[in-house]
N, C-alpha and C. Protein backbone atom coordinates (compact mmCIF):
# COMPACT_ATOMS: atom_id res chain seq x y z
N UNK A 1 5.17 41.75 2.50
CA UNK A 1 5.11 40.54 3.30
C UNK A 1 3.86 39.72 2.94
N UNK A 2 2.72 40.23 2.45
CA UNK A 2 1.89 39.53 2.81
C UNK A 2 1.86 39.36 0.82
N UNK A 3 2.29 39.44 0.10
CA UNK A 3 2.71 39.00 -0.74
C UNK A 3 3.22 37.83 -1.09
N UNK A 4 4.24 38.01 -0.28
CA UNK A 4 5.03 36.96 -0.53
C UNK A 4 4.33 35.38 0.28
N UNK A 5 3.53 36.18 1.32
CA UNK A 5 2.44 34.43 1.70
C UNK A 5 1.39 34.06 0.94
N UNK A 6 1.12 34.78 0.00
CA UNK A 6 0.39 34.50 -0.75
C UNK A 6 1.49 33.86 -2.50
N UNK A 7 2.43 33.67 -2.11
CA UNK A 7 2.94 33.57 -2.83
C UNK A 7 3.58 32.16 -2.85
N UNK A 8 3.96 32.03 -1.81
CA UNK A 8 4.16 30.95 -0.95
C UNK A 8 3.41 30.24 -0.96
N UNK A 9 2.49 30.39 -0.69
CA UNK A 9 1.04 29.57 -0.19
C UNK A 9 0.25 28.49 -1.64
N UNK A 10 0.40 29.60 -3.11
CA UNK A 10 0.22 29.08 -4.16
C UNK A 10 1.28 28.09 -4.65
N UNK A 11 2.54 28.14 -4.10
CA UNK A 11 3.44 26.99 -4.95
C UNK A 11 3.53 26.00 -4.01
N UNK A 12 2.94 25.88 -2.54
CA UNK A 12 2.91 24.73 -2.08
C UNK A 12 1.39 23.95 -2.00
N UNK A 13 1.23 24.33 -2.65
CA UNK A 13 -0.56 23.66 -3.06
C UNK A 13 -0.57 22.45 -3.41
N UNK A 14 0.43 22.41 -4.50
CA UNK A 14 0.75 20.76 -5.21
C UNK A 14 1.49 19.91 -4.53
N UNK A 15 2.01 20.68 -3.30
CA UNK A 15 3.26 19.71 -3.09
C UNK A 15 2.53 19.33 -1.43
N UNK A 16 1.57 19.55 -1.00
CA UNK A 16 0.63 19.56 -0.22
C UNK A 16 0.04 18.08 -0.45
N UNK A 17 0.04 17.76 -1.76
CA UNK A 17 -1.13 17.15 -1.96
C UNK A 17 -0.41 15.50 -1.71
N UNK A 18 1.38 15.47 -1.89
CA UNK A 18 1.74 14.01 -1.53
C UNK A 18 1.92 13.68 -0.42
N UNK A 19 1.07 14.45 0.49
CA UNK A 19 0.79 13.82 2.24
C UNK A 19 -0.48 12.81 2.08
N UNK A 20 -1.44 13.31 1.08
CA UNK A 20 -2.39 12.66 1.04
C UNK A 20 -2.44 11.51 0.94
N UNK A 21 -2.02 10.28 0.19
CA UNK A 21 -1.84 9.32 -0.21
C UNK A 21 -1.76 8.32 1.15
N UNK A 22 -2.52 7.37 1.41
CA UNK A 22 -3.11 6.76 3.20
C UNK A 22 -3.08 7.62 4.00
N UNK A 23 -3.83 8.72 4.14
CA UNK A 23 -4.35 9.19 4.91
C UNK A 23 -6.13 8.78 4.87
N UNK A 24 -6.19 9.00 5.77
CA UNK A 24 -7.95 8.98 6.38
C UNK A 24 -8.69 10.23 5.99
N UNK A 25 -9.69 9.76 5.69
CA UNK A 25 -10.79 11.15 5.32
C UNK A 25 -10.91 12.27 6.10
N UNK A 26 -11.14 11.83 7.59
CA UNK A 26 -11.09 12.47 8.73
C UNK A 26 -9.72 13.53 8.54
N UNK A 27 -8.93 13.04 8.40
CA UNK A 27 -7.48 13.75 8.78
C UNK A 27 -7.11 14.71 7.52
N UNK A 28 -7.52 14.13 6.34
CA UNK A 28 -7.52 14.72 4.89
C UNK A 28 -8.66 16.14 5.32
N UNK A 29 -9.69 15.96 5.75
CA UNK A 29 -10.77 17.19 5.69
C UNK A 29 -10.14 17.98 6.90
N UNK A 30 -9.21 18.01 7.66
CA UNK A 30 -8.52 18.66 8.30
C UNK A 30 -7.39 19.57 7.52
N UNK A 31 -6.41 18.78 6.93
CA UNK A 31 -6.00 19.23 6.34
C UNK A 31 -6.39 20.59 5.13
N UNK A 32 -7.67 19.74 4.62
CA UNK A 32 -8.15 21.42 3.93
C UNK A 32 -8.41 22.21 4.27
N UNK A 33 -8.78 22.16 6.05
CA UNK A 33 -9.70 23.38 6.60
C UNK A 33 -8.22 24.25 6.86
N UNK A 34 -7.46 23.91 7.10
CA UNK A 34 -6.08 23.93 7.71
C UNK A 34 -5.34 25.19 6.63
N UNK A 35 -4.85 24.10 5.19
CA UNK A 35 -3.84 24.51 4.55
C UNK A 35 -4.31 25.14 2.81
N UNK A 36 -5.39 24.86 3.04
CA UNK A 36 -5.92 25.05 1.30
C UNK A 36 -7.41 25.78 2.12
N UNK A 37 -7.69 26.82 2.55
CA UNK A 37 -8.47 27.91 2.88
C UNK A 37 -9.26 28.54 1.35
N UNK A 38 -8.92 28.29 0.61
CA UNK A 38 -9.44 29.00 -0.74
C UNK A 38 -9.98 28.02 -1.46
N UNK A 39 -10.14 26.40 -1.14
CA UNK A 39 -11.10 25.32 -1.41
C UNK A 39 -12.06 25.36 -0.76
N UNK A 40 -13.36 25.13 -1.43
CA UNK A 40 -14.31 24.34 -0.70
C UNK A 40 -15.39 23.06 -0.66
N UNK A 41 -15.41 22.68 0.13
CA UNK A 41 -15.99 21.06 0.07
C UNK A 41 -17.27 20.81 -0.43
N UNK A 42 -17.37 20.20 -2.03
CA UNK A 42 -18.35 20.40 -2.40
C UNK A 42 -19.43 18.96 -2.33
N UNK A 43 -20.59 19.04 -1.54
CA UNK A 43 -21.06 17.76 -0.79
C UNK A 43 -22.24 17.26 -1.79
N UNK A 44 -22.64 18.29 -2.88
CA UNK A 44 -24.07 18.03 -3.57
C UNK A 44 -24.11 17.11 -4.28
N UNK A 45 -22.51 16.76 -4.69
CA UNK A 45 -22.19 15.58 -5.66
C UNK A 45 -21.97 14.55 -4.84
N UNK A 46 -22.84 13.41 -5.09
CA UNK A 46 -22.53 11.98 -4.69
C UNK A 46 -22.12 11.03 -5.85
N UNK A 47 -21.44 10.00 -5.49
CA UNK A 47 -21.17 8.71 -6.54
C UNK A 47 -21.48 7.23 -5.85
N UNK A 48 -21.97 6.42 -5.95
CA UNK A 48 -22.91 4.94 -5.58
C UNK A 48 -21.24 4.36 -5.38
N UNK A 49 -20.55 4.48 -6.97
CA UNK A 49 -19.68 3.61 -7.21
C UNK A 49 -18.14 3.63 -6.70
N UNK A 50 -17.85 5.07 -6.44
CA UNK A 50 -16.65 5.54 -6.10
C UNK A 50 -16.62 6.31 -4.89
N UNK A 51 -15.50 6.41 -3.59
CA UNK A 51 -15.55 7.29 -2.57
C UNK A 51 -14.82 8.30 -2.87
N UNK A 52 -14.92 9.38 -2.90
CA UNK A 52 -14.00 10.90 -2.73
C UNK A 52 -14.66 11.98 -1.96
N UNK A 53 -13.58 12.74 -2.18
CA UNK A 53 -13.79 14.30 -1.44
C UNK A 53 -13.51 14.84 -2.72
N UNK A 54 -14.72 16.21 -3.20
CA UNK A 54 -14.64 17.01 -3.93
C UNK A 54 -14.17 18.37 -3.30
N UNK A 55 -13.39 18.99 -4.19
CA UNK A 55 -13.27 20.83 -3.09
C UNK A 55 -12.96 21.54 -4.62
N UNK A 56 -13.52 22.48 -4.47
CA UNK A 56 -13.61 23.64 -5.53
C UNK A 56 -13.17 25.10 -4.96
N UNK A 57 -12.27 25.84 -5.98
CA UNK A 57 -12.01 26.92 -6.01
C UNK A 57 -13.49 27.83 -6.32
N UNK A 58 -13.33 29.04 -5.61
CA UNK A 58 -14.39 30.42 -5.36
C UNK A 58 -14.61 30.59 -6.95
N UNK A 59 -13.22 31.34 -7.17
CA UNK A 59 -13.49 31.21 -9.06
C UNK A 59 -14.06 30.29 -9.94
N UNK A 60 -13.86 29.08 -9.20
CA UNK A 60 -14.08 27.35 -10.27
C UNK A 60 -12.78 27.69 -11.19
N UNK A 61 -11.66 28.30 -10.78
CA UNK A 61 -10.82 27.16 -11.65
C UNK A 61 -10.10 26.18 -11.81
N UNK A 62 -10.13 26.32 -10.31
CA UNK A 62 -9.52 24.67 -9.79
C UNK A 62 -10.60 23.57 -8.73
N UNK A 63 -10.26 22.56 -9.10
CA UNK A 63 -11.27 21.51 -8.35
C UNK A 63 -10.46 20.69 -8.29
N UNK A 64 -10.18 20.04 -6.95
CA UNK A 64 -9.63 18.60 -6.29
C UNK A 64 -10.61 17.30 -5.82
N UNK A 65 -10.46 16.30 -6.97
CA UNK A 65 -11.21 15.34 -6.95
C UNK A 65 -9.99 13.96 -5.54
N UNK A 66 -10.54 13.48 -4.23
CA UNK A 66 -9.33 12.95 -3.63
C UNK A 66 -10.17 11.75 -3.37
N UNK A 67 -10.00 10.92 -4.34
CA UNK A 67 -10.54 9.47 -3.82
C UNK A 67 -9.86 8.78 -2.34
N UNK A 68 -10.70 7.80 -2.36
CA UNK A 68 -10.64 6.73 -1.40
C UNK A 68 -10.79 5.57 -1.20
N UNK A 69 -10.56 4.45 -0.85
CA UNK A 69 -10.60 3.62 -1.08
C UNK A 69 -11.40 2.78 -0.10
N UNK A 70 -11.34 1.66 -0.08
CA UNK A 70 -13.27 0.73 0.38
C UNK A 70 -12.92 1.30 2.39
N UNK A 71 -11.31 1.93 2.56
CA UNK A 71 -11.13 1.62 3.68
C UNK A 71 -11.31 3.14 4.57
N UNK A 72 -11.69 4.02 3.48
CA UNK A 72 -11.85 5.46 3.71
C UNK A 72 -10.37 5.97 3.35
N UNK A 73 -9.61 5.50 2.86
CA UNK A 73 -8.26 5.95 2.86
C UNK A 73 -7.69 6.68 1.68
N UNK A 74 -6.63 7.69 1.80
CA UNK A 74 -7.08 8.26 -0.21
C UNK A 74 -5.85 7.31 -1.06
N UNK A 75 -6.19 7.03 -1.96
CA UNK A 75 -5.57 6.17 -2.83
C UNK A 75 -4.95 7.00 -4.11
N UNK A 76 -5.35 8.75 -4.35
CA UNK A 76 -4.92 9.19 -5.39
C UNK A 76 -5.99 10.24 -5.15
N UNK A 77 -5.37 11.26 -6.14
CA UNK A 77 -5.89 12.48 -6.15
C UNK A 77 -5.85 13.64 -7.54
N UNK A 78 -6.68 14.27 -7.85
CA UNK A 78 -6.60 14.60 -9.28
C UNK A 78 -7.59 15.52 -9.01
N UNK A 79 -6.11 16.98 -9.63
CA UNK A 79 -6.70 18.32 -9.86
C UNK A 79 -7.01 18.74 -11.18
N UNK A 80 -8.16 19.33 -11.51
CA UNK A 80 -8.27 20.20 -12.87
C UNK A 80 -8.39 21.34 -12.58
N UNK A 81 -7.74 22.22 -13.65
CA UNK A 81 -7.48 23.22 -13.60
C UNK A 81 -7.84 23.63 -15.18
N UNK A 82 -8.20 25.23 -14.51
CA UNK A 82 -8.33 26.44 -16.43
C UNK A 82 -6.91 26.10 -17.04
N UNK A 83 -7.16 25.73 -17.95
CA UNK A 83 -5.93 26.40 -18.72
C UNK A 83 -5.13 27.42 -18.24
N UNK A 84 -5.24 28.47 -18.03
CA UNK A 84 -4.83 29.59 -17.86
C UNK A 84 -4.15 29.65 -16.46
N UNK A 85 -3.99 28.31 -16.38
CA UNK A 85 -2.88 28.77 -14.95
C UNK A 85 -1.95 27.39 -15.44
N UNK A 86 -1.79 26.63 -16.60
CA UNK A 86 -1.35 25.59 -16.79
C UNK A 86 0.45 25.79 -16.75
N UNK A 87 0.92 26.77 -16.91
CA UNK A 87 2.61 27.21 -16.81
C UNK A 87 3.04 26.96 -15.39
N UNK A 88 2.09 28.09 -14.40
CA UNK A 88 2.19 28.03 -12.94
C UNK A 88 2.45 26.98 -12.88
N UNK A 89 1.28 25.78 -13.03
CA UNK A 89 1.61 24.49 -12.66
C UNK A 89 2.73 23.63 -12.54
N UNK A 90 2.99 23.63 -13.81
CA UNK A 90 3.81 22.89 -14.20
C UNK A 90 5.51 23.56 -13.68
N UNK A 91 5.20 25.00 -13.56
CA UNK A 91 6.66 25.72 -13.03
C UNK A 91 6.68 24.42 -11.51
N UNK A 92 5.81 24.33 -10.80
CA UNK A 92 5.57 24.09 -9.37
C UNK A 92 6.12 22.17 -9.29
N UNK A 93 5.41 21.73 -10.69
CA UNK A 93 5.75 20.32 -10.31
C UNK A 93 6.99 20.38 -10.50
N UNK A 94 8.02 21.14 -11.60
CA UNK A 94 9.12 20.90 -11.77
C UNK A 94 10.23 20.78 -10.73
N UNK A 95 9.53 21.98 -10.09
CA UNK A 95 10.56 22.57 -8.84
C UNK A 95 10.46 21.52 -7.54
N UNK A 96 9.04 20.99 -7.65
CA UNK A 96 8.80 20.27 -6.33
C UNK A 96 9.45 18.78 -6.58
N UNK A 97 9.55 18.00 -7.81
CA UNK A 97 9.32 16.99 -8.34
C UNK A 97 10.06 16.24 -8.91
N UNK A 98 10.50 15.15 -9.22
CA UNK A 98 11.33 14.77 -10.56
C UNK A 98 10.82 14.32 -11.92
N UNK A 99 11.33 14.80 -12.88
CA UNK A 99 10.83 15.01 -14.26
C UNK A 99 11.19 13.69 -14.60
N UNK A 100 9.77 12.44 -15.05
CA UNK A 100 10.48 11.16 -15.22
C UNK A 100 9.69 11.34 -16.77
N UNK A 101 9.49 12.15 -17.23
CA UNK A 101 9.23 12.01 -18.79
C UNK A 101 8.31 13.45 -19.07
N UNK A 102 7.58 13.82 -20.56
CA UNK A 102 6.78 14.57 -20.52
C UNK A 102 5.30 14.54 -20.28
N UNK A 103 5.12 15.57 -19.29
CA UNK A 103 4.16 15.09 -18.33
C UNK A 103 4.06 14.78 -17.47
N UNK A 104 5.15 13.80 -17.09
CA UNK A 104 5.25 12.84 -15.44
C UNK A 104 6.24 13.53 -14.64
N UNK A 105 5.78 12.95 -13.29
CA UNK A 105 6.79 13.48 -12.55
C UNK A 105 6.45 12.44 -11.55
N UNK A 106 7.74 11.98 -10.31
CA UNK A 106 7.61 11.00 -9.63
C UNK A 106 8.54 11.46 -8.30
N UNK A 107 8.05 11.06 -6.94
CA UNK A 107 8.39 11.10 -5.73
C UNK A 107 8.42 10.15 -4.62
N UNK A 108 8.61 10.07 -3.42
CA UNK A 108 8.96 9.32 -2.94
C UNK A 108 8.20 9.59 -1.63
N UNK A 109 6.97 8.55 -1.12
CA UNK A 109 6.46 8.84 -0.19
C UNK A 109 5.76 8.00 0.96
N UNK A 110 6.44 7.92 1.89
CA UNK A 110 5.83 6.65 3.04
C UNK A 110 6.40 5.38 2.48
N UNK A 111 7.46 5.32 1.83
CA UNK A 111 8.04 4.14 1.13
C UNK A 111 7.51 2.95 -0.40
N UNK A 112 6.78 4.42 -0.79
CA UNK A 112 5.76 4.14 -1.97
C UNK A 112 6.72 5.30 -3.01
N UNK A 113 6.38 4.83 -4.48
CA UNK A 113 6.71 5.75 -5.39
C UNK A 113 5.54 6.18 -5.61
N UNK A 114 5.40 7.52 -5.92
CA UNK A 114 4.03 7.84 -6.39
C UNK A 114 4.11 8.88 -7.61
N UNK A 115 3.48 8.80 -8.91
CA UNK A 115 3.85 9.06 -10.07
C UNK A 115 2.24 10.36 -10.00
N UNK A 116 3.06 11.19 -11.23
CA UNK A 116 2.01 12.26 -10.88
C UNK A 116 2.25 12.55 -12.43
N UNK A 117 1.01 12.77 -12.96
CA UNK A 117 0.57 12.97 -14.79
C UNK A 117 0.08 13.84 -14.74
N UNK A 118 0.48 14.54 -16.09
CA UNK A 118 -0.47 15.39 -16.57
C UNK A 118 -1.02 15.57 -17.87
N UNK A 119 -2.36 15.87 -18.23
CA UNK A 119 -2.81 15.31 -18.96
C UNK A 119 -4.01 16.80 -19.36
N UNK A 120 -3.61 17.56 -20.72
CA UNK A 120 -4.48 19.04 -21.17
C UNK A 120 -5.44 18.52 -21.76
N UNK A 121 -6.30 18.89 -21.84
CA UNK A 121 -7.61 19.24 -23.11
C UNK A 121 -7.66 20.28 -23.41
N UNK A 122 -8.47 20.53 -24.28
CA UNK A 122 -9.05 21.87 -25.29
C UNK A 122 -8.87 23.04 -24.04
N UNK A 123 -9.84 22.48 -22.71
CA UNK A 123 -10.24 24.18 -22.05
C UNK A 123 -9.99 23.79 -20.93
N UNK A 124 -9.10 22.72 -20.41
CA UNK A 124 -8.27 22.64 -18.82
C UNK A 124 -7.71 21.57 -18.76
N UNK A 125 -7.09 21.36 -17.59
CA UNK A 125 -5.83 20.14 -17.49
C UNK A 125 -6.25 19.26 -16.11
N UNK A 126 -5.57 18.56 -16.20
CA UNK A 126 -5.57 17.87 -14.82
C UNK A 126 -4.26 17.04 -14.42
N UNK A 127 -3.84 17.08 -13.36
CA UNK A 127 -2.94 16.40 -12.43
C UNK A 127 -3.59 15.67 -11.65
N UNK A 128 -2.92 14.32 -12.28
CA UNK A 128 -3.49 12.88 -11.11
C UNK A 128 -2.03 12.51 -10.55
N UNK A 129 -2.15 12.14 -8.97
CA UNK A 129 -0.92 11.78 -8.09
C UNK A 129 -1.57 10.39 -8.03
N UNK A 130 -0.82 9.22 -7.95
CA UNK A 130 -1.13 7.80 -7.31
C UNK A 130 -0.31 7.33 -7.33
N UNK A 131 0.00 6.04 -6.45
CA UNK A 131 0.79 5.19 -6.28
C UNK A 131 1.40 4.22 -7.28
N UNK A 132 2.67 4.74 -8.05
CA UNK A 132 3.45 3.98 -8.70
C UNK A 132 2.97 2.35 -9.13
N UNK A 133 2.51 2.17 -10.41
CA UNK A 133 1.89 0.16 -10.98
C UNK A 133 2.97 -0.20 -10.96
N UNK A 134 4.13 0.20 -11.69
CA UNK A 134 5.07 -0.64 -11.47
C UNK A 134 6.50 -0.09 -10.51
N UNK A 135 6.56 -1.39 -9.99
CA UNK A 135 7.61 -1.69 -8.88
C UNK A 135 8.85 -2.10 -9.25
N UNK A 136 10.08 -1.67 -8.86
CA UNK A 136 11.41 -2.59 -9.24
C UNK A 136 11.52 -3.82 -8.07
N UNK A 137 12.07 -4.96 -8.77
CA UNK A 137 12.12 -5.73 -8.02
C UNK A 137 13.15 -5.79 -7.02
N UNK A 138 13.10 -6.40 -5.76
CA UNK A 138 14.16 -6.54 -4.85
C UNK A 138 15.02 -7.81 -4.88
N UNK A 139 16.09 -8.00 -4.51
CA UNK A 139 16.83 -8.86 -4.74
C UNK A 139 16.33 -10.16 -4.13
N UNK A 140 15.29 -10.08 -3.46
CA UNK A 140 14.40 -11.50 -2.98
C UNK A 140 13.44 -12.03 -3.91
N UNK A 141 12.92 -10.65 -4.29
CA UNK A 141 12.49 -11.41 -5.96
C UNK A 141 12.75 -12.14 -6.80
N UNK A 142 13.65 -11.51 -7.05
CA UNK A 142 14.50 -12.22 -8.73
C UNK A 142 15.16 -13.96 -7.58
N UNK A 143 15.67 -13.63 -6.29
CA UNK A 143 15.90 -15.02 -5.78
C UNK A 143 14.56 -15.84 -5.94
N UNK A 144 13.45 -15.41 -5.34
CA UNK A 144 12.48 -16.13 -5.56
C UNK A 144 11.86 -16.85 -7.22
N UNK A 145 11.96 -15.92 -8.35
CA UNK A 145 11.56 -15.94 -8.98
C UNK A 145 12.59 -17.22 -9.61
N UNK A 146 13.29 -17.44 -9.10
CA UNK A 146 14.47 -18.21 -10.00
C UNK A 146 14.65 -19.68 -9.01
N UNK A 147 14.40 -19.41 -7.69
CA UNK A 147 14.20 -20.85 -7.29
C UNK A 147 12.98 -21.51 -7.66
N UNK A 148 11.46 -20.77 -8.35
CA UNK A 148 11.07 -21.55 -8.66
C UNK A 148 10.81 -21.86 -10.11
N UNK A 149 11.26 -21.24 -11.04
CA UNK A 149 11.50 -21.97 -12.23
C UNK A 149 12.87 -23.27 -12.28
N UNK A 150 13.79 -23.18 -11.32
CA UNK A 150 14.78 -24.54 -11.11
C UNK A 150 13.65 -25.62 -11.25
């Protein structure tokens, strides 16, 4: 039993992470104390230019970088990881996710698409989640777009 929550617990890690996206800092640092128990919030690092929450694995082989935006809100989020767990991963986005190319994967959240990459180097990887650049247009669009070129 207690296997299998630990088992559990590792393949919903990633799929954890597309609640994040407008949420509040406040409610986000809940969430870690909450559901990701094996992160921790690492405060020594500051940035002038950018807002986030850092949290690091005991081991260091995973670290969750969760920006924010001017409004405290997270706008995207991006894990690196060892190598050596890069299969796991990717078993997890497949299963959680839809495969919109190699590498990508895309979901559907709060009425936002939100596209999720991945991207190896030499000695670890990283998964960035954010909100979909491009949009399909709606049929008020293309109306709009065409009454004003008339």
């Amino acid at each position: 039993m207690k296997l299998l929550s630990v088992i559990l617990a590792i393949a919903f890690i990633s799929a954890g992470v597309q609640d994040f996206i407008g949420l509040n800092e406040q409610k986000i640092r809940t969430i870690m104390i909450e559901e990701h128990q094996g992160l921790t919030l690492d405060s020594r690092v500051r940035n002038e230019n950018f807002r986030y929450l850092k949290y690091f694995s005991k081991d260091e082989n995973e670290t969750w970088v969760i920006f924010l935006d001017y409004k405290g809100k997270c706008n995207g989020v991006r894990i690196i990881c060892d190598n050596s767990i890069l299969n796991e991963k990717v078993r997890e986005l497949n299963e959680h996710y839809k495969v919109s190319g190699k590498g990508l994967w895309t979901y559907r959240s709060k009425g936002d698409e939100i596209t999720i990459s991945l991207k190896q180097d030499p000695w670890f990887f990283s998964i960035t989640y954010k909100k979909s650049e491009l949009h399909s247009e709606s049929g008020n669009d293309r109306t709009a777009k065409k009454s004003t070129e008339d």
